[in-house]
N, C-alpha and C. Protein backbone atom coordinates (compact mmCIF):
# COMPACT_ATOMS: atom_id res chain seq x y z
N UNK A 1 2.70 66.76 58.24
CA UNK A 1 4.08 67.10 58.45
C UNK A 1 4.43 66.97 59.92
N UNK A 2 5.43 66.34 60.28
CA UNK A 2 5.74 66.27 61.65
C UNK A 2 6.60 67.16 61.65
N UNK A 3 6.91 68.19 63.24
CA UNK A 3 7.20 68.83 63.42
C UNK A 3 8.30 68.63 64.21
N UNK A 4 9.67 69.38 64.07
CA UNK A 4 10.98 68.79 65.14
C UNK A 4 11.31 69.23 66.24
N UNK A 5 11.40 68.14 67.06
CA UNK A 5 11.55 68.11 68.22
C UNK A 5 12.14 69.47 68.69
N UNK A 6 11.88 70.24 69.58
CA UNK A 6 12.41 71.33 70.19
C UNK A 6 13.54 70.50 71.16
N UNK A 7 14.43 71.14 71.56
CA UNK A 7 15.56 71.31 72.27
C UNK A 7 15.74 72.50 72.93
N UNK A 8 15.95 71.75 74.37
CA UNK A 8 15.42 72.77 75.72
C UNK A 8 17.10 72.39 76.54
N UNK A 9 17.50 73.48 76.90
CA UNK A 9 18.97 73.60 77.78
C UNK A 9 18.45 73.60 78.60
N UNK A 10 18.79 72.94 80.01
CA UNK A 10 18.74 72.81 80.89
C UNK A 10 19.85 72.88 81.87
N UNK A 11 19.71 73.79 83.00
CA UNK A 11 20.40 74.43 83.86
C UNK A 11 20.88 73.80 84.91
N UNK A 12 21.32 73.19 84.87
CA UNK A 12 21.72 72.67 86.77
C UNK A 12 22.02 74.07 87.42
N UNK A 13 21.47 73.89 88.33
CA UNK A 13 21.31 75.16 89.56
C UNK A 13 22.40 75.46 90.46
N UNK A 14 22.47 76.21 91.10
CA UNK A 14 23.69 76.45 91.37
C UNK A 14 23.99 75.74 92.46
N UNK A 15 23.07 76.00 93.60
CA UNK A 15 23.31 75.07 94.56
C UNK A 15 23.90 73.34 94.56
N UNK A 16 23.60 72.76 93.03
CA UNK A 16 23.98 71.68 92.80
C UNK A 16 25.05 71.65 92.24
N UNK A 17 25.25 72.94 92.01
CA UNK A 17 26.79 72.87 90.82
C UNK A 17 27.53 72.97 92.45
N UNK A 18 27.54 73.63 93.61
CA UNK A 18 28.22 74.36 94.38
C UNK A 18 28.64 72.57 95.05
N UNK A 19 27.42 71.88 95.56
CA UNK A 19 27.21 70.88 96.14
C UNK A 19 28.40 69.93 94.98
N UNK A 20 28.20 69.87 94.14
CA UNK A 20 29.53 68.91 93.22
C UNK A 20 30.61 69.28 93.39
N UNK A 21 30.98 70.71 93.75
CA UNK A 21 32.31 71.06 93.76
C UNK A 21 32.79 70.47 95.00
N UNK A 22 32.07 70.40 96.40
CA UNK A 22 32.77 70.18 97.91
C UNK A 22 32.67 68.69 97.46
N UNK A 23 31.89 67.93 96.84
CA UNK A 23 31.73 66.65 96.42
C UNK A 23 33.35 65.90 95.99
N UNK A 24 33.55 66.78 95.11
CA UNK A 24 34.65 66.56 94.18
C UNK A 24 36.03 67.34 95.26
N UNK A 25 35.84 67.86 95.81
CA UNK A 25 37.03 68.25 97.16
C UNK A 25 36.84 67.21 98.20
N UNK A 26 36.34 66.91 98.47
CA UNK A 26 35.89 65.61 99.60
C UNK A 26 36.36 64.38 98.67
N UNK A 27 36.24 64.04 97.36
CA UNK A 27 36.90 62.72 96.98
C UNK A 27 38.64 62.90 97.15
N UNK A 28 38.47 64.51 96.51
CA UNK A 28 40.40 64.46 96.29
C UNK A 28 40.89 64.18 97.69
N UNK A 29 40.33 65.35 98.66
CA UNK A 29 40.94 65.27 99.73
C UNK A 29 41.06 63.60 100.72
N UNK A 30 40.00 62.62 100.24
CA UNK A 30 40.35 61.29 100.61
C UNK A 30 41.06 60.46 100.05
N UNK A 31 41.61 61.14 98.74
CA UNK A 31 42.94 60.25 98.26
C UNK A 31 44.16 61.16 98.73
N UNK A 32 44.27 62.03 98.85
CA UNK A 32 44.91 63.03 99.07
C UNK A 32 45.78 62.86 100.79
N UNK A 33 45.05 62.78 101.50
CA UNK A 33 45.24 63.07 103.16
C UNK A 33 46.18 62.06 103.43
N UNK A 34 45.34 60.43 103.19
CA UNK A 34 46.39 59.33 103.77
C UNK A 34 47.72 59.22 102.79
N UNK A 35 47.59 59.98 101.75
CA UNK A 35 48.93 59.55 100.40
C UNK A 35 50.31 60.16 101.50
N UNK A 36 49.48 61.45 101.65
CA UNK A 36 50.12 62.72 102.41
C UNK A 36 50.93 62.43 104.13
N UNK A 37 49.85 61.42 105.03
CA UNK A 37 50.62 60.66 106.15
C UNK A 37 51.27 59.82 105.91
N UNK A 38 51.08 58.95 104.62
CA UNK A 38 51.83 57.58 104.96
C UNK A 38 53.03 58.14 103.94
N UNK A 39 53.16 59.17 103.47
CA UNK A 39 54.78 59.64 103.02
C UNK A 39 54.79 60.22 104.30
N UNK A 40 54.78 61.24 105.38
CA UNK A 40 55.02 61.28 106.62
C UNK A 40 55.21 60.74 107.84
N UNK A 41 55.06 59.47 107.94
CA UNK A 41 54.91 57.99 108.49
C UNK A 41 56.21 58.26 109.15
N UNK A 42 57.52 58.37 108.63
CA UNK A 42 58.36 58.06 109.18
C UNK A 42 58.73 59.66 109.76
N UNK A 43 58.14 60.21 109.61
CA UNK A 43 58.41 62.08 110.95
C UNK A 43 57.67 61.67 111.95
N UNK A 44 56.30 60.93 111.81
CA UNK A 44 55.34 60.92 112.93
C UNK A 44 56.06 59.65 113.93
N UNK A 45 56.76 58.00 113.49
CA UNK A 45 57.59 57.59 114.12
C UNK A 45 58.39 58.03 115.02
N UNK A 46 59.42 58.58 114.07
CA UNK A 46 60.22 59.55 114.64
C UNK A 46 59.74 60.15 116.16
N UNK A 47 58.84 61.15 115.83
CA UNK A 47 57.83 62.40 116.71
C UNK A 47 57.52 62.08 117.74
N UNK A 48 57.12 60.36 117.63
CA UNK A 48 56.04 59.95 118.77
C UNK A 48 57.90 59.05 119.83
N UNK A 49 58.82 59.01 119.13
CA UNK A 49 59.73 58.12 119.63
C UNK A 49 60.29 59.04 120.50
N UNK A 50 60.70 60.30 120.60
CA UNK A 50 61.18 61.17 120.99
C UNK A 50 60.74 61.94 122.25
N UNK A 51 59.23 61.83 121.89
CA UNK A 51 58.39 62.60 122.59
C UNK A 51 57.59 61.33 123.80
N UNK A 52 58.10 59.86 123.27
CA UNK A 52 58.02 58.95 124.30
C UNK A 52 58.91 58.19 124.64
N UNK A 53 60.00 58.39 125.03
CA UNK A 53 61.18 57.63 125.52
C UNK A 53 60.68 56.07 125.87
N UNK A 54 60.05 55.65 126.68
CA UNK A 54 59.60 54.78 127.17
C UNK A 54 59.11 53.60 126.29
N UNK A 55 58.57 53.96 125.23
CA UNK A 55 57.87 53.61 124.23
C UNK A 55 58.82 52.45 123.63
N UNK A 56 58.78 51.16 123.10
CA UNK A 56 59.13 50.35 122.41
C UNK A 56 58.87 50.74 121.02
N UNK A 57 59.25 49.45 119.60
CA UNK A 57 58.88 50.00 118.62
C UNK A 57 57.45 49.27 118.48
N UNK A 58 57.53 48.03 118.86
CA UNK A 58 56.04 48.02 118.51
C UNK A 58 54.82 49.07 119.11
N UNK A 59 55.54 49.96 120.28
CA UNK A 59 53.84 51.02 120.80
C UNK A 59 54.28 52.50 120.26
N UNK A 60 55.49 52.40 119.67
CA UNK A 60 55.60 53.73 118.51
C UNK A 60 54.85 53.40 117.04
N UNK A 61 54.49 52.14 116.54
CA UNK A 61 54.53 51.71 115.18
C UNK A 61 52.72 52.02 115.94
N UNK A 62 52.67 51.38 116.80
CA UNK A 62 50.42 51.44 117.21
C UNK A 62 50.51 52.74 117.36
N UNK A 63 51.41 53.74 117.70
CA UNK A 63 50.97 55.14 118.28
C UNK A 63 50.18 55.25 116.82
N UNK A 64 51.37 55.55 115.97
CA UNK A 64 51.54 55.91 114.68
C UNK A 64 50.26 55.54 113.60
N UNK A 65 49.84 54.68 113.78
CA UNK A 65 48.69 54.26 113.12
C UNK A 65 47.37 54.32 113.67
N UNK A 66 47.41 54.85 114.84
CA UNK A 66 46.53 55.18 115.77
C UNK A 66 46.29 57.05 115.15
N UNK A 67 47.59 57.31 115.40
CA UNK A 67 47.70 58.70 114.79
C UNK A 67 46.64 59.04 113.79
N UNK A 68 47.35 58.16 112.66
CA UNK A 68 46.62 58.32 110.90
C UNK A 68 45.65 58.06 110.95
N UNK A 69 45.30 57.08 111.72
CA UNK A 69 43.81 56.85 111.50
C UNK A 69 42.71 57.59 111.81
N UNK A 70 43.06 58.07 112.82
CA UNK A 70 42.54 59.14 113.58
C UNK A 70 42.26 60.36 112.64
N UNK A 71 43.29 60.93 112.46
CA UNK A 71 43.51 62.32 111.62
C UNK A 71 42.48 61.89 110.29
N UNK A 72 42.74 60.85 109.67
CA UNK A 72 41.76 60.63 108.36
C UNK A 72 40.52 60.78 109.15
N UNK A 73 39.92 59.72 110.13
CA UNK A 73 38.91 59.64 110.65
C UNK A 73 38.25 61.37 111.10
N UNK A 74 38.94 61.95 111.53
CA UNK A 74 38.55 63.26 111.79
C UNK A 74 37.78 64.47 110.22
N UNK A 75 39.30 64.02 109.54
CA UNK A 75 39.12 64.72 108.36
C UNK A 75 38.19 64.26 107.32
N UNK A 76 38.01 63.08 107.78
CA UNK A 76 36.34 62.41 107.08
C UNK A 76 35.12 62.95 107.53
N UNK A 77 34.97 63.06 108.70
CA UNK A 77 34.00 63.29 109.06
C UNK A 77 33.87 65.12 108.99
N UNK A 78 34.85 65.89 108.96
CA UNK A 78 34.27 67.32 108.63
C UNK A 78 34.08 67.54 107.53
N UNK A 79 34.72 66.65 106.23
CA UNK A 79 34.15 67.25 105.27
C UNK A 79 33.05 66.58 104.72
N UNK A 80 32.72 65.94 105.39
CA UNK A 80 31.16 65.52 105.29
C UNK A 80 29.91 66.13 105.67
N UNK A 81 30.43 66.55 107.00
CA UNK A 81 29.63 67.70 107.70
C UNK A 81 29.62 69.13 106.35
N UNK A 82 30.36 69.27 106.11
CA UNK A 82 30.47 70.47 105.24
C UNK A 82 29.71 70.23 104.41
N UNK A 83 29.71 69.02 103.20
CA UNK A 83 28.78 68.30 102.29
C UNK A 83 27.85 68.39 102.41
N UNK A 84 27.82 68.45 103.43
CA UNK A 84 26.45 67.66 103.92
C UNK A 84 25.48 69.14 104.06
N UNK A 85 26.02 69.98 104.78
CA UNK A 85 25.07 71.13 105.44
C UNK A 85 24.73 72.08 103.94
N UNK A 86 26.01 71.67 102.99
CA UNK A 86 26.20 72.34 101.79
C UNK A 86 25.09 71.95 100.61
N UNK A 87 24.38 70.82 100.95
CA UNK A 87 23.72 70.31 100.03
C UNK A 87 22.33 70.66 99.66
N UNK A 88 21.66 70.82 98.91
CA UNK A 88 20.33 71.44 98.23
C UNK A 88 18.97 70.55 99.23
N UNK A 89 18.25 71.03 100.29
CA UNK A 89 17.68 70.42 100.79
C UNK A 89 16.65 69.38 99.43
């Protein structure tokens, strides 16, 4: 007589459940951030035109994308750091 297979639950741990969650906040927040500047695009224009008289539009349009890029670039890299320190050695 063969005997049936046992069936064993298995736990993902918490630290890995914790580590998926900043995982899954770190994807949203990278679709999330630039959706969020480039509907703001035209305040930060604006912002940088005001606050630089001098400025043409083509070195308001480079401020501006200099800006975003930046800010993503920043906000990439901390929540990675976070990920990162957050993760199950």
């Amino acid at each position: 007589m063969q005997r049936p297979a046992q069936v064993t639950a298995s736990r993902t741990p918490a630290p890995v459940q914790a580590a998926r969650v900043l995982l899954t906040a770190v994807a949203i927040s990278h679709l999330v951030v630039p959706l969020v500047m480039g509907l703001k695009q035209n305040t930060l224009l604006a912002q940088i035109a005001i606050q630089q008289p001098d400025f043409g539009a083509a070195e308001v349009a480079r401020s501006a994308t200099i800006a975003v890029t930046s800010r993503a670039t920043l906000l990439s890299m901390a929540f990675s750091v976070v990920s990162w320190s957050s993760s199950p050695s």
